[in-house]
PDB file of N, CA and C in Angstrom:
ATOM      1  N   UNK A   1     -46.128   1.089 -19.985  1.00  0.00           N
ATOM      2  CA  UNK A   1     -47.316   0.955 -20.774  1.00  0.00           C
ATOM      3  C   UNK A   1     -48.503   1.655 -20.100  1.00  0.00           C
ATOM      4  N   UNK A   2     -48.560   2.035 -18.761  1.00  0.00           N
ATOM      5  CA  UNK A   2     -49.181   2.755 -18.284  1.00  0.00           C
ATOM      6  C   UNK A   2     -50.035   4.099 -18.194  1.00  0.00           C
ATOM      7  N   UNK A   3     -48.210   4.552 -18.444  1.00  0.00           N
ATOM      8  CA  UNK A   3     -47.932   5.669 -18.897  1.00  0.00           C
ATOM      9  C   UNK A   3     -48.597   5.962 -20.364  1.00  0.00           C
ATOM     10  N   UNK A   4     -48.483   5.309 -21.251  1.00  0.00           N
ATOM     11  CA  UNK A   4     -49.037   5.259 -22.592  1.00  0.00           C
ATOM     12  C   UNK A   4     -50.273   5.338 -22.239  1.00  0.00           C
ATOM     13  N   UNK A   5     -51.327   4.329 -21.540  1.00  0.00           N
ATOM     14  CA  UNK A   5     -52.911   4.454 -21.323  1.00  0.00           C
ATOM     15  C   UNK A   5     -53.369   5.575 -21.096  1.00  0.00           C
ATOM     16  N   UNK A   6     -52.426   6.197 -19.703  1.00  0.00           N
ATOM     17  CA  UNK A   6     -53.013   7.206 -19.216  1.00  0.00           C
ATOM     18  C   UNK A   6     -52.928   8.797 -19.850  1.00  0.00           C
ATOM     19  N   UNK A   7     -51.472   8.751 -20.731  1.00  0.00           N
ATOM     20  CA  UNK A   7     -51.390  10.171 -21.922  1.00  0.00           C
ATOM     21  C   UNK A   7     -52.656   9.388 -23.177  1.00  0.00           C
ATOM     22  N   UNK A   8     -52.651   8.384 -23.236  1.00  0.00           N
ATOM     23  CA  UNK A   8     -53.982   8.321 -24.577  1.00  0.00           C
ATOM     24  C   UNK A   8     -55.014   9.209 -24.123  1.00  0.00           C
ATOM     25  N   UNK A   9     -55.561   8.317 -23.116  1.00  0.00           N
ATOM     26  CA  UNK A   9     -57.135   8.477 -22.375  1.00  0.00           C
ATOM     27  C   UNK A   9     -57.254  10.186 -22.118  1.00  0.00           C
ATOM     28  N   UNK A  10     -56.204  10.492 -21.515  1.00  0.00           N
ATOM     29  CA  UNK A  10     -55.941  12.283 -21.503  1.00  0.00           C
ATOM     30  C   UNK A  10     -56.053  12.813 -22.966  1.00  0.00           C
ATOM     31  N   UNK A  11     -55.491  12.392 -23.340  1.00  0.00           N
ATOM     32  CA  UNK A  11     -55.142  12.980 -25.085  1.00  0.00           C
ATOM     33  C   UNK A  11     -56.488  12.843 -25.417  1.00  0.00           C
ATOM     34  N   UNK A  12     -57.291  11.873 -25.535  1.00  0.00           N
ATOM     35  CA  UNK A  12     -58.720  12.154 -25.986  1.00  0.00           C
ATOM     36  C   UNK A  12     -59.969  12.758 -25.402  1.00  0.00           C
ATOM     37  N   UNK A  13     -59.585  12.849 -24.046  1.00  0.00           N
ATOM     38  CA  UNK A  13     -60.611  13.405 -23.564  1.00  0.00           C
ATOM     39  C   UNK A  13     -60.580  14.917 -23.727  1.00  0.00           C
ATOM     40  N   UNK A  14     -59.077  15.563 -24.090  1.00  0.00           N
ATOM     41  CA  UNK A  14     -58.679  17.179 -23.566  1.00  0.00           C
ATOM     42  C   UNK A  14     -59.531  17.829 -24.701  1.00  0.00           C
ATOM     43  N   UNK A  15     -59.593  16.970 -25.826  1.00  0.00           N
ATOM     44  CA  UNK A  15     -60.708  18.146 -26.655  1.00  0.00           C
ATOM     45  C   UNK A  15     -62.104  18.740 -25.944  1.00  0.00           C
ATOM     46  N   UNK A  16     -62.646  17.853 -25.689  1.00  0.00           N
ATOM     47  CA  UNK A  16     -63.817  17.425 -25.272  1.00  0.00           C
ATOM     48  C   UNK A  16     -64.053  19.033 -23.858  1.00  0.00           C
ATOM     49  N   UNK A  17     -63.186  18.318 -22.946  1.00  0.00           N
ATOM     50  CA  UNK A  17     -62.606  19.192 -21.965  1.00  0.00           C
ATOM     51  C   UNK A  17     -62.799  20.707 -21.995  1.00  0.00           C
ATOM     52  N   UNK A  18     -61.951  20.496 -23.013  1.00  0.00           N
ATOM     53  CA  UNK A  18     -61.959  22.537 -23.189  1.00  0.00           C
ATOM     54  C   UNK A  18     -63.164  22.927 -24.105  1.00  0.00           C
ATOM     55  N   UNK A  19     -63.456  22.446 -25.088  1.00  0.00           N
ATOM     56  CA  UNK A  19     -64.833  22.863 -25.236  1.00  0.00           C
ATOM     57  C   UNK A  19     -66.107  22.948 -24.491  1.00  0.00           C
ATOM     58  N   UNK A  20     -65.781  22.009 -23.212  1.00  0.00           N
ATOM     59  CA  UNK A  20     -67.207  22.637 -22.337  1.00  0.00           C
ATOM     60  C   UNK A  20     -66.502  23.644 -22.130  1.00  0.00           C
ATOM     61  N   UNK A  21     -65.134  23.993 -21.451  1.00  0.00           N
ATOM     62  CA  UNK A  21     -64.552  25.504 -20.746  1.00  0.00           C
ATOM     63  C   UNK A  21     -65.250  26.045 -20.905  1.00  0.00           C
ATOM     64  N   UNK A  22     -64.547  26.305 -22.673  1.00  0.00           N
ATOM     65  CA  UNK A  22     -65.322  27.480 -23.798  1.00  0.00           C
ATOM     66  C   UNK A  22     -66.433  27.770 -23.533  1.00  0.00           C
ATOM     67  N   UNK A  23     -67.482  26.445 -23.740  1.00  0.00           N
ATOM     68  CA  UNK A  23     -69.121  27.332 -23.399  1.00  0.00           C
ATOM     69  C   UNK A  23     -69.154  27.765 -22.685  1.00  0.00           C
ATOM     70  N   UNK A  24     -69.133  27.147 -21.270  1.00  0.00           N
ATOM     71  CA  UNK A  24     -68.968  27.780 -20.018  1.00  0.00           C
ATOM     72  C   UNK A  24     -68.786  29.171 -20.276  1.00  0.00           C
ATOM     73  N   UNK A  25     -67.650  29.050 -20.452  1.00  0.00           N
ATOM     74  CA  UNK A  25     -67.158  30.889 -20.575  1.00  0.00           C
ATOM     75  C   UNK A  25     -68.459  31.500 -21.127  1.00  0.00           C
ATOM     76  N   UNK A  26     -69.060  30.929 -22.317  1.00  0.00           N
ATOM     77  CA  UNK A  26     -69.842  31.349 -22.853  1.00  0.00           C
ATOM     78  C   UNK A  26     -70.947  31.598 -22.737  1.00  0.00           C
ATOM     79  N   UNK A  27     -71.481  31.175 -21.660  1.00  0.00           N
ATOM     80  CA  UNK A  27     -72.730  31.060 -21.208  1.00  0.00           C
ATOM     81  C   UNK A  27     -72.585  32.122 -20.082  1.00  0.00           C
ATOM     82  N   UNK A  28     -71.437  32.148 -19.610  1.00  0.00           N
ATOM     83  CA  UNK A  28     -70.952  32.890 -18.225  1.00  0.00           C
ATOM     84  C   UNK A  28     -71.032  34.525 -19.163  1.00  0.00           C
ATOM     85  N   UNK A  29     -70.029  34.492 -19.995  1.00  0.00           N
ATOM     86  CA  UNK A  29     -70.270  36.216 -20.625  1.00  0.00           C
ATOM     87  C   UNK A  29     -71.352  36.572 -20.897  1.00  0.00           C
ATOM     88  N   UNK A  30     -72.219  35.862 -21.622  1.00  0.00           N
ATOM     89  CA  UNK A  30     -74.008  36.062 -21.782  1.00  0.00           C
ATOM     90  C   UNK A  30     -74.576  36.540 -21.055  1.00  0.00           C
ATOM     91  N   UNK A  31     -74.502  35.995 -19.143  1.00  0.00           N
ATOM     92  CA  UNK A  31     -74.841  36.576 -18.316  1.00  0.00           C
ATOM     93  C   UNK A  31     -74.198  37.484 -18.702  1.00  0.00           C
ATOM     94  N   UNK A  32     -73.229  37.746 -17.859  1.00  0.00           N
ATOM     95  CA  UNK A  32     -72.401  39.030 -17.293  1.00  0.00           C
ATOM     96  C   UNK A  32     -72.638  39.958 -18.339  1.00  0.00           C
ATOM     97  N   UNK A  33     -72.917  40.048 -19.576  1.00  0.00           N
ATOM     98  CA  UNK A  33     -73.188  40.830 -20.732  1.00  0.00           C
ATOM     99  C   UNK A  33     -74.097  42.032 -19.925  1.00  0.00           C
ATOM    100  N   UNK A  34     -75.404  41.645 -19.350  1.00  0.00           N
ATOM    101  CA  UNK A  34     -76.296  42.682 -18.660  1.00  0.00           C
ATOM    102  C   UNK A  34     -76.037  43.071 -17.506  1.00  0.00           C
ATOM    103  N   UNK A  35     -74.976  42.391 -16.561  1.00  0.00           N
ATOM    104  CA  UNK A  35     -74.849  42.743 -15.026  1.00  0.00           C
ATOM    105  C   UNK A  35     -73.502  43.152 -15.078  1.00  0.00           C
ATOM    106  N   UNK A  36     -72.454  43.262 -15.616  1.00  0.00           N
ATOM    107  CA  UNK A  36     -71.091  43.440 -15.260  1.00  0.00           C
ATOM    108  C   UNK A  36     -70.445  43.509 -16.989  1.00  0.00           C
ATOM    109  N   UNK A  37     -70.612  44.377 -18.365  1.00  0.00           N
ATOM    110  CA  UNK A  37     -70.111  44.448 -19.350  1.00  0.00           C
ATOM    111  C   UNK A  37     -68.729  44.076 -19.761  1.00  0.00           C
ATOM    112  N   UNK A  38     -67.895  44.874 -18.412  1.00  0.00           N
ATOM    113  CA  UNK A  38     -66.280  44.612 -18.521  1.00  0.00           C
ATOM    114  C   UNK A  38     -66.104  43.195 -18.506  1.00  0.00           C
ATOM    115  N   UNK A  39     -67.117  42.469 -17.595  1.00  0.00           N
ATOM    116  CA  UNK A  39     -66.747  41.268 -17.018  1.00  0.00           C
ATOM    117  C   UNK A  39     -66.867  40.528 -18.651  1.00  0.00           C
ATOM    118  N   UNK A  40     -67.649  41.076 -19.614  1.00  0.00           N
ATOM    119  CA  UNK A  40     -67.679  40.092 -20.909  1.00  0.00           C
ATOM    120  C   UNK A  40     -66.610  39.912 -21.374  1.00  0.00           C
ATOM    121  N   UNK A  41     -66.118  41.418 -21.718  1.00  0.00           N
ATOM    122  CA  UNK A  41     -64.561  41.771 -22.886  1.00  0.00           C
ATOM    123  C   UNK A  41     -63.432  40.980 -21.574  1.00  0.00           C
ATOM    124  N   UNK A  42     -63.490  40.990 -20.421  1.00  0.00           N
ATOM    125  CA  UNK A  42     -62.169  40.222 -19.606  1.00  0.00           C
ATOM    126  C   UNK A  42     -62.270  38.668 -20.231  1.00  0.00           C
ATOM    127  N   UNK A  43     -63.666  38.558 -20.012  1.00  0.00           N
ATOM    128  CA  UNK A  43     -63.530  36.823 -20.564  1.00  0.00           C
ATOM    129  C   UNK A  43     -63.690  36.890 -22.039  1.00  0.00           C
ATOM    130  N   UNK A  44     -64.105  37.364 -22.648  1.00  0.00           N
ATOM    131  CA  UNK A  44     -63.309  36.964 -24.006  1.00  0.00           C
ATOM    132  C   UNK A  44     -61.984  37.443 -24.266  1.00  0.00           C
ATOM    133  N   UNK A  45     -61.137  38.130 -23.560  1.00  0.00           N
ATOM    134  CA  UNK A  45     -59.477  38.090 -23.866  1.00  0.00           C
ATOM    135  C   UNK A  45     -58.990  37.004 -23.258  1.00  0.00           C
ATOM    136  N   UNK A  46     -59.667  36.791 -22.429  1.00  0.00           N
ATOM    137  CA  UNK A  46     -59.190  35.229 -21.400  1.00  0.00           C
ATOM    138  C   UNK A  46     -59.098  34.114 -22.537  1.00  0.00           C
ATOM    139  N   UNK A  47     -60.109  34.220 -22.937  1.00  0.00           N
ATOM    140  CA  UNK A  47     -60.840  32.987 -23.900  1.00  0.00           C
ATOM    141  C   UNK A  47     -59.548  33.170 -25.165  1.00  0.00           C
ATOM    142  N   UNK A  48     -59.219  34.249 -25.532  1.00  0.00           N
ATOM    143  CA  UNK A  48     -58.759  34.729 -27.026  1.00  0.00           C
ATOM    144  C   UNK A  48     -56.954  34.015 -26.843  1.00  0.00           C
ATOM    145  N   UNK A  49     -56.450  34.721 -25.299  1.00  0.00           N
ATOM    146  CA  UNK A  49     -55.363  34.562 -24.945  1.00  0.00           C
ATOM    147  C   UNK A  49     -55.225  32.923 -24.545  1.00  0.00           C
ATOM    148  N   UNK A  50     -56.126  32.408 -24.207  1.00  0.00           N
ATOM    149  CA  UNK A  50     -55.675  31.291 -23.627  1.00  0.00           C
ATOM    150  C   UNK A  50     -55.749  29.644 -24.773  1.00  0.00           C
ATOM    151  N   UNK A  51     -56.340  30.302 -25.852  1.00  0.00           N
ATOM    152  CA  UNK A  51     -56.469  29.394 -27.093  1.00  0.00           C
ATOM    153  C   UNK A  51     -55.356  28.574 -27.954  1.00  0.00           C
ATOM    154  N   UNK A  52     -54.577  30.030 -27.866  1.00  0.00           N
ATOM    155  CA  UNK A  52     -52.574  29.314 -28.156  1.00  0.00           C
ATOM    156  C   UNK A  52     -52.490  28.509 -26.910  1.00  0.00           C
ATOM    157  N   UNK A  53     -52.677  28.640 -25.854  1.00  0.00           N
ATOM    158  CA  UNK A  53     -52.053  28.198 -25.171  1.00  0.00           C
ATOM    159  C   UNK A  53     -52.670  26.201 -25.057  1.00  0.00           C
ATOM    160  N   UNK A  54     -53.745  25.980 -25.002  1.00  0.00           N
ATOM    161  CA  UNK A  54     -54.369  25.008 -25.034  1.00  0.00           C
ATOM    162  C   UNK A  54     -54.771  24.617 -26.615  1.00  0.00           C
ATOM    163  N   UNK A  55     -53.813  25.028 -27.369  1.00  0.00           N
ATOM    164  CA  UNK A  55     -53.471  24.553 -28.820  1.00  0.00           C
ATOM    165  C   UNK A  55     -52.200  23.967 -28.606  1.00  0.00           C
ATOM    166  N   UNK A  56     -51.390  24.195 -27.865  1.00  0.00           N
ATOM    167  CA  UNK A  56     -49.796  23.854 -27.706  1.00  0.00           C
ATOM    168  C   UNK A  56     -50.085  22.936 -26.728  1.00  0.00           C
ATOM    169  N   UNK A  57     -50.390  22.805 -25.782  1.00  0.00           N
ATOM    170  CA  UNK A  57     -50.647  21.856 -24.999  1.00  0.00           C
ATOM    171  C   UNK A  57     -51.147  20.686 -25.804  1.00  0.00           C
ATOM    172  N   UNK A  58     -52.453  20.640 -26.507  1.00  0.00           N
ATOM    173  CA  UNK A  58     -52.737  19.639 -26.997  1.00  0.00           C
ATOM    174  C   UNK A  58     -51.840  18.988 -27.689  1.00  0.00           C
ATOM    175  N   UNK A  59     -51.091  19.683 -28.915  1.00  0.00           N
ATOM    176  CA  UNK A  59     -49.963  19.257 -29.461  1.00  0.00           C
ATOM    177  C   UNK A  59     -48.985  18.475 -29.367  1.00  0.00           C
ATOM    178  N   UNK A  60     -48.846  19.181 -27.626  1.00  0.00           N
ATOM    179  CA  UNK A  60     -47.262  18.442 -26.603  1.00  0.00           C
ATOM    180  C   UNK A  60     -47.821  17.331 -26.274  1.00  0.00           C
ATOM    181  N   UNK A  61     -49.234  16.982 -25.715  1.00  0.00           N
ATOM    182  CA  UNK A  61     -50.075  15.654 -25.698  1.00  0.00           C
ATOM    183  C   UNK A  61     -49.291  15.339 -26.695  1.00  0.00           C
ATOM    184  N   UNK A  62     -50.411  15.216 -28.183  1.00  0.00           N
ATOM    185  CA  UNK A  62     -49.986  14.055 -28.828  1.00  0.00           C
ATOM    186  C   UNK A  62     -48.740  14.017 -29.319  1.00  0.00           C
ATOM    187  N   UNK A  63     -47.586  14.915 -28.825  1.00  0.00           N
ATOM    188  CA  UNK A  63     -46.555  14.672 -29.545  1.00  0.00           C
ATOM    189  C   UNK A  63     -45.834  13.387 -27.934  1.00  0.00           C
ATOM    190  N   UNK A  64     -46.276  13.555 -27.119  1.00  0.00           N
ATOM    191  CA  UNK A  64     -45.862  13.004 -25.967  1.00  0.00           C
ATOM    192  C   UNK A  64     -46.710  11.631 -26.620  1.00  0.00           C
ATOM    193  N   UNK A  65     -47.891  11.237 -26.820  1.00  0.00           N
ATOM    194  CA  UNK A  65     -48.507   9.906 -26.777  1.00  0.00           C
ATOM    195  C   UNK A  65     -47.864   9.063 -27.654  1.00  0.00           C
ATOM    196  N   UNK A  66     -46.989   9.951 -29.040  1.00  0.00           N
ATOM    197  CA  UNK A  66     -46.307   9.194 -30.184  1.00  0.00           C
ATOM    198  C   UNK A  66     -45.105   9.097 -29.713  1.00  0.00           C
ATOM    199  N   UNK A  67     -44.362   9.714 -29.202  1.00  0.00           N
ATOM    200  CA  UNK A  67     -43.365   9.063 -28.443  1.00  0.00           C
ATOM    201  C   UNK A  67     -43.409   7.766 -27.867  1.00  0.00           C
ATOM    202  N   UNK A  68     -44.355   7.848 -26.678  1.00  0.00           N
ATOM    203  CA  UNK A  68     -44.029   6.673 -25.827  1.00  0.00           C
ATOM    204  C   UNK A  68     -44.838   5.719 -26.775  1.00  0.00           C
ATOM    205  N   UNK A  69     -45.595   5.511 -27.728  1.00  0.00           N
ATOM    206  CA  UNK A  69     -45.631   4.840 -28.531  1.00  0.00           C
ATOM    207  C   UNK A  69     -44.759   3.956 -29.122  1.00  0.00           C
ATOM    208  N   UNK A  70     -43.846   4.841 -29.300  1.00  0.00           N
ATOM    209  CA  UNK A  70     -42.699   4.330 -30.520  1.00  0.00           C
ATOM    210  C   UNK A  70     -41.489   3.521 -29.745  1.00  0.00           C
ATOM    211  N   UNK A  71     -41.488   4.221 -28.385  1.00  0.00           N
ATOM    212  CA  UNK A  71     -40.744   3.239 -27.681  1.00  0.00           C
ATOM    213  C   UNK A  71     -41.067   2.460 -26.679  1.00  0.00           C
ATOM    214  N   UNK A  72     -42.369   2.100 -26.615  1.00  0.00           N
ATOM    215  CA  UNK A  72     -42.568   0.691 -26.286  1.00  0.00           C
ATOM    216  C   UNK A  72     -42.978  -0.116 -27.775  1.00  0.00           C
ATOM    217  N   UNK A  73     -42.982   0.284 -28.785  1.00  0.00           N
ATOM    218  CA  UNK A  73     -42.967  -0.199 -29.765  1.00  0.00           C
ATOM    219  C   UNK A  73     -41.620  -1.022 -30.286  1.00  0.00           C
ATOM    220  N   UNK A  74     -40.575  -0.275 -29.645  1.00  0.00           N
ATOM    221  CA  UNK A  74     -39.352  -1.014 -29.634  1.00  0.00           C
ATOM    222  C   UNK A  74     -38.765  -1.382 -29.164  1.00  0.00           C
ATOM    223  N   UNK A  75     -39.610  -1.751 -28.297  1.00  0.00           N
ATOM    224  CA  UNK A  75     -39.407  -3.365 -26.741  1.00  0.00           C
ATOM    225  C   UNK A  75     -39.805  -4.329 -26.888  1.00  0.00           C
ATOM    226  N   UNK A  76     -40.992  -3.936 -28.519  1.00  0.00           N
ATOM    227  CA  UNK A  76     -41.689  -5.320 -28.885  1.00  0.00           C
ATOM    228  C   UNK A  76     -42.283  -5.652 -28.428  1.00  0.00           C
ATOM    229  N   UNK A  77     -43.541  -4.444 -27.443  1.00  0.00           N
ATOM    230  CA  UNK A  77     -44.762  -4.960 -27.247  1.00  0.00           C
ATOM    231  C   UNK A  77     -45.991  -3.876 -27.665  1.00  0.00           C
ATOM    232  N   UNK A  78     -47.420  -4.068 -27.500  1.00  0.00           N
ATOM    233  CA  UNK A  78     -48.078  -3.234 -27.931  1.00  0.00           C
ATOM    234  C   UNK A  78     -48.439  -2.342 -26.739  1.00  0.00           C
ATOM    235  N   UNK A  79     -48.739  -1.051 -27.421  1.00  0.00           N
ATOM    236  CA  UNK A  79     -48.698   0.006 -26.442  1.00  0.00           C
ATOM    237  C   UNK A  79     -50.090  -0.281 -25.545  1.00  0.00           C
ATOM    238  N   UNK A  80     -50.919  -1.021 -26.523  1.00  0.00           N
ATOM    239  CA  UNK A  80     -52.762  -1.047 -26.265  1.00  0.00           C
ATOM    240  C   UNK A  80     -52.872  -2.468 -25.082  1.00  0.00           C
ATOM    241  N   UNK A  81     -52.412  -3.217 -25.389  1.00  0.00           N
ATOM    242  CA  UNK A  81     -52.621  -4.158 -24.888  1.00  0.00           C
ATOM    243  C   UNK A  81     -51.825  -4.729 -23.588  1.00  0.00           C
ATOM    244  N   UNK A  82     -50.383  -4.413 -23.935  1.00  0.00           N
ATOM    245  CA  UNK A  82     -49.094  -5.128 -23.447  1.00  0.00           C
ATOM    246  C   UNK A  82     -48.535  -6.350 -24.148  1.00  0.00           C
ATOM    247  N   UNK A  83     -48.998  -6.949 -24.990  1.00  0.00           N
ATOM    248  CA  UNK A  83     -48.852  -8.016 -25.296  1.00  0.00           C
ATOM    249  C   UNK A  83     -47.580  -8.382 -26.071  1.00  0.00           C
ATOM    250  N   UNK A  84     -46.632  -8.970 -26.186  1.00  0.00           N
ATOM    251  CA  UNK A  84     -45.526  -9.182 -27.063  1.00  0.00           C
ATOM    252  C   UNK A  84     -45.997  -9.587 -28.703  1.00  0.00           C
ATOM    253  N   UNK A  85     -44.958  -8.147 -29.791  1.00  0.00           N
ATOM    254  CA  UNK A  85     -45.530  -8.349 -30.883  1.00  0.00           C
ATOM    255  C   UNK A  85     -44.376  -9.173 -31.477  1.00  0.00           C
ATOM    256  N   UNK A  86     -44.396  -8.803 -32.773  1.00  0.00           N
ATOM    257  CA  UNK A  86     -43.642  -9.780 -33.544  1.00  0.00           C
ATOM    258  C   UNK A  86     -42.250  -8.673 -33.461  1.00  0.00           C
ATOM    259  N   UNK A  87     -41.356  -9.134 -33.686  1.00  0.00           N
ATOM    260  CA  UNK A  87     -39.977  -9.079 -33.173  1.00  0.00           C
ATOM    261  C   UNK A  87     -39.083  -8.020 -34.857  1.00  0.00           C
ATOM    262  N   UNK A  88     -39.333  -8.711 -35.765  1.00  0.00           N
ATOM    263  CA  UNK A  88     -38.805  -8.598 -36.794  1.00  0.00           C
ATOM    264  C   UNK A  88     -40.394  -7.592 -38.038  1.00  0.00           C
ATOM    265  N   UNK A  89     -39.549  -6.262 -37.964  1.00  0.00           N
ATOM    266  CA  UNK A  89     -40.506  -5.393 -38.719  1.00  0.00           C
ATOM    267  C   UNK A  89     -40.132  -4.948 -39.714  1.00  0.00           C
ATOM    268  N   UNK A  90     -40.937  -4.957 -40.817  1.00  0.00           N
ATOM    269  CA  UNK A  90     -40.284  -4.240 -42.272  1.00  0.00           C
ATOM    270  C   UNK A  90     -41.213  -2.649 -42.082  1.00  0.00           C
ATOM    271  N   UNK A  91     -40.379  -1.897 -42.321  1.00  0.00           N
ATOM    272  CA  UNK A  91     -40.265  -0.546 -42.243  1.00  0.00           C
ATOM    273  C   UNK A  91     -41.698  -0.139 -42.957  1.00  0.00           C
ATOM    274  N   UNK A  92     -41.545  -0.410 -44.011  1.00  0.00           N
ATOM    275  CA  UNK A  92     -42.922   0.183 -44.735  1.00  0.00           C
ATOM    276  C   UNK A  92     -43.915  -0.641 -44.113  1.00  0.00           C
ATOM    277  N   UNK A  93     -44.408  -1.013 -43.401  1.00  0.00           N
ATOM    278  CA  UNK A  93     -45.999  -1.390 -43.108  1.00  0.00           C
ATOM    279  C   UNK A  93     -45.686  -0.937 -41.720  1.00  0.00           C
ATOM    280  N   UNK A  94     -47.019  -1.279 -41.327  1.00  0.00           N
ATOM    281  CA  UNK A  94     -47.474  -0.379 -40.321  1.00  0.00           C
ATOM    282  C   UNK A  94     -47.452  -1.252 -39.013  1.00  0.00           C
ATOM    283  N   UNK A  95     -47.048  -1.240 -37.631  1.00  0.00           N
ATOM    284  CA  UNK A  95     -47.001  -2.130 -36.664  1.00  0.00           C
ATOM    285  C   UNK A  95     -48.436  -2.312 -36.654  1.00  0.00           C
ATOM    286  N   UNK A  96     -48.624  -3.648 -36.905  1.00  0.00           N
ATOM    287  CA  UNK A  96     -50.519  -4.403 -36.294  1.00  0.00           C
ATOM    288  C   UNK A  96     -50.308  -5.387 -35.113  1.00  0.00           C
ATOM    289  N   UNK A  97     -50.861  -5.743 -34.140  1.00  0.00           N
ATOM    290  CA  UNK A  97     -50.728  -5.830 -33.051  1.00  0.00           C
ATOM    291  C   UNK A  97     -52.236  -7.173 -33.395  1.00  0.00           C
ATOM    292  N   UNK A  98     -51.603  -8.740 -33.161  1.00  0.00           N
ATOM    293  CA  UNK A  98     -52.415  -9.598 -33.480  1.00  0.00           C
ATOM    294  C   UNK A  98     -53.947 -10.186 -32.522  1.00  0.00           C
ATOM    295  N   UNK A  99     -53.263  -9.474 -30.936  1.00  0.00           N
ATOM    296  CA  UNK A  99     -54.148  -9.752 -30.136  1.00  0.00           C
ATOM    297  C   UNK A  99     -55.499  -8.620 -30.098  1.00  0.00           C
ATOM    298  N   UNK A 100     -54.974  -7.592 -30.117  1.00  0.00           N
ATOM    299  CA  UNK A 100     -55.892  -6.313 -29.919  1.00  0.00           C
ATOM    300  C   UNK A 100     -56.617  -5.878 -31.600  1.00  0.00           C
ATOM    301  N   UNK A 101     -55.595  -6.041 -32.240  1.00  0.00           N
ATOM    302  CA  UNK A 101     -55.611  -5.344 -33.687  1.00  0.00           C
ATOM    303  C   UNK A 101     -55.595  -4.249 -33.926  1.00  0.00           C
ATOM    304  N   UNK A 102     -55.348  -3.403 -33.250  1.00  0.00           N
ATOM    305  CA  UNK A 102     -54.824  -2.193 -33.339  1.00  0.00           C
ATOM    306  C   UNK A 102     -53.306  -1.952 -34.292  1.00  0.00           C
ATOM    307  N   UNK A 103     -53.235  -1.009 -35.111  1.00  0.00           N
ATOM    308  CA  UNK A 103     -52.302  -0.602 -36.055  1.00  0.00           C
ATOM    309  C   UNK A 103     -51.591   1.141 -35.523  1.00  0.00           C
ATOM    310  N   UNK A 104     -50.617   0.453 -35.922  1.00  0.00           N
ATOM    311  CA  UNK A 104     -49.659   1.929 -35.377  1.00  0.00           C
ATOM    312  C   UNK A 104     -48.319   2.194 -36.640  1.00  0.00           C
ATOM    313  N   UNK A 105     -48.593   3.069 -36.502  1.00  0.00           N
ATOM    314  CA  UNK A 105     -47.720   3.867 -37.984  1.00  0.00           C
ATOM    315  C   UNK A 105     -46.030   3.904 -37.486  1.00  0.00           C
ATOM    316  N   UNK A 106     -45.055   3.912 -38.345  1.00  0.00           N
ATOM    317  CA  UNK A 106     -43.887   4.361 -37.612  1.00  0.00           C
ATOM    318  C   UNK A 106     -43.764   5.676 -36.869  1.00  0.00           C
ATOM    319  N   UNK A 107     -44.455   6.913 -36.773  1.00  0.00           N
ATOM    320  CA  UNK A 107     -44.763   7.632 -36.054  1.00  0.00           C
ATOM    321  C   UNK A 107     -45.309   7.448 -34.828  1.00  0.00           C
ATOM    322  N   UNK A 108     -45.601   6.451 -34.749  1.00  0.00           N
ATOM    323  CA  UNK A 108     -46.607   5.929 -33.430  1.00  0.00           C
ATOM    324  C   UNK A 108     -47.555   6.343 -33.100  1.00  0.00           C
ATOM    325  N   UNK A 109     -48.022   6.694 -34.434  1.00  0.00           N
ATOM    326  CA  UNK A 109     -49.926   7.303 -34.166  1.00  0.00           C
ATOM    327  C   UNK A 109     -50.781   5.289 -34.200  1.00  0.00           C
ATOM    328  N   UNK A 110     -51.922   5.459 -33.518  1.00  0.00           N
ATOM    329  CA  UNK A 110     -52.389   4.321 -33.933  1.00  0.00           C
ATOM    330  C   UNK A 110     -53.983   4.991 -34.232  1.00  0.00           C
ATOM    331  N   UNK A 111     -54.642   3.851 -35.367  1.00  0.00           N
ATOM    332  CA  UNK A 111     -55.109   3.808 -36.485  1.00  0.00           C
ATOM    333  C   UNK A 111     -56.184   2.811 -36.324  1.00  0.00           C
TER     334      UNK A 111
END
């Protein structure tokens, strides 16, 4: 369940994250625009090339956070809390979790 806290807390912060990069970068080529030109076009291919790459990453996050979701979901406890849920689940509704209240989809997104 740990493991779950610590890919959430990552998973939400990584947006956040790379958009300062970005400015950064951005503020950084601005300079370099008048003192070093090449140095702009290097960092915006940096910036251009490295966008797939920290698009897929994010992805593998949340495809990693719904995982371990789903299987501590089927140990029968909540991923948020730890707490032991109810045992017996009907498919169509959504796992709700009575202590925390947090809701989690059979995908193991929570909601």
């Amino acid at each position: 369940m740990l493991h779950y806290r610590i890919i959430r807390a990552f998973n939400h912060g990584y947006p956040l994250v790379m958009l300062g990069l970005y400015v950064g970068s951005l503020i950084l080529a601005m300079g370099l625009m008048f003192v070093f030109p090449p140095g702009t076009l290097l960092l915006l291919g940096l910036g251009l090339a490295s966008l797939g790459i920290v698009i897929l990453f994010a992805r593998l996050l949340e495809m990693l956070e719904h995982l371990l979701a789903r299987l501590i979901l089927r140990s029968g406890t909540c991923p948020n809390c730890g707490r032991r849920m109810q045992t017996i689940h009907d498919e169509e509704r959504p796992w709700t979790c009575e202590s925390c209240e947090r809701v989690f989809s059979a995908t193991g997104k929570s909601g």
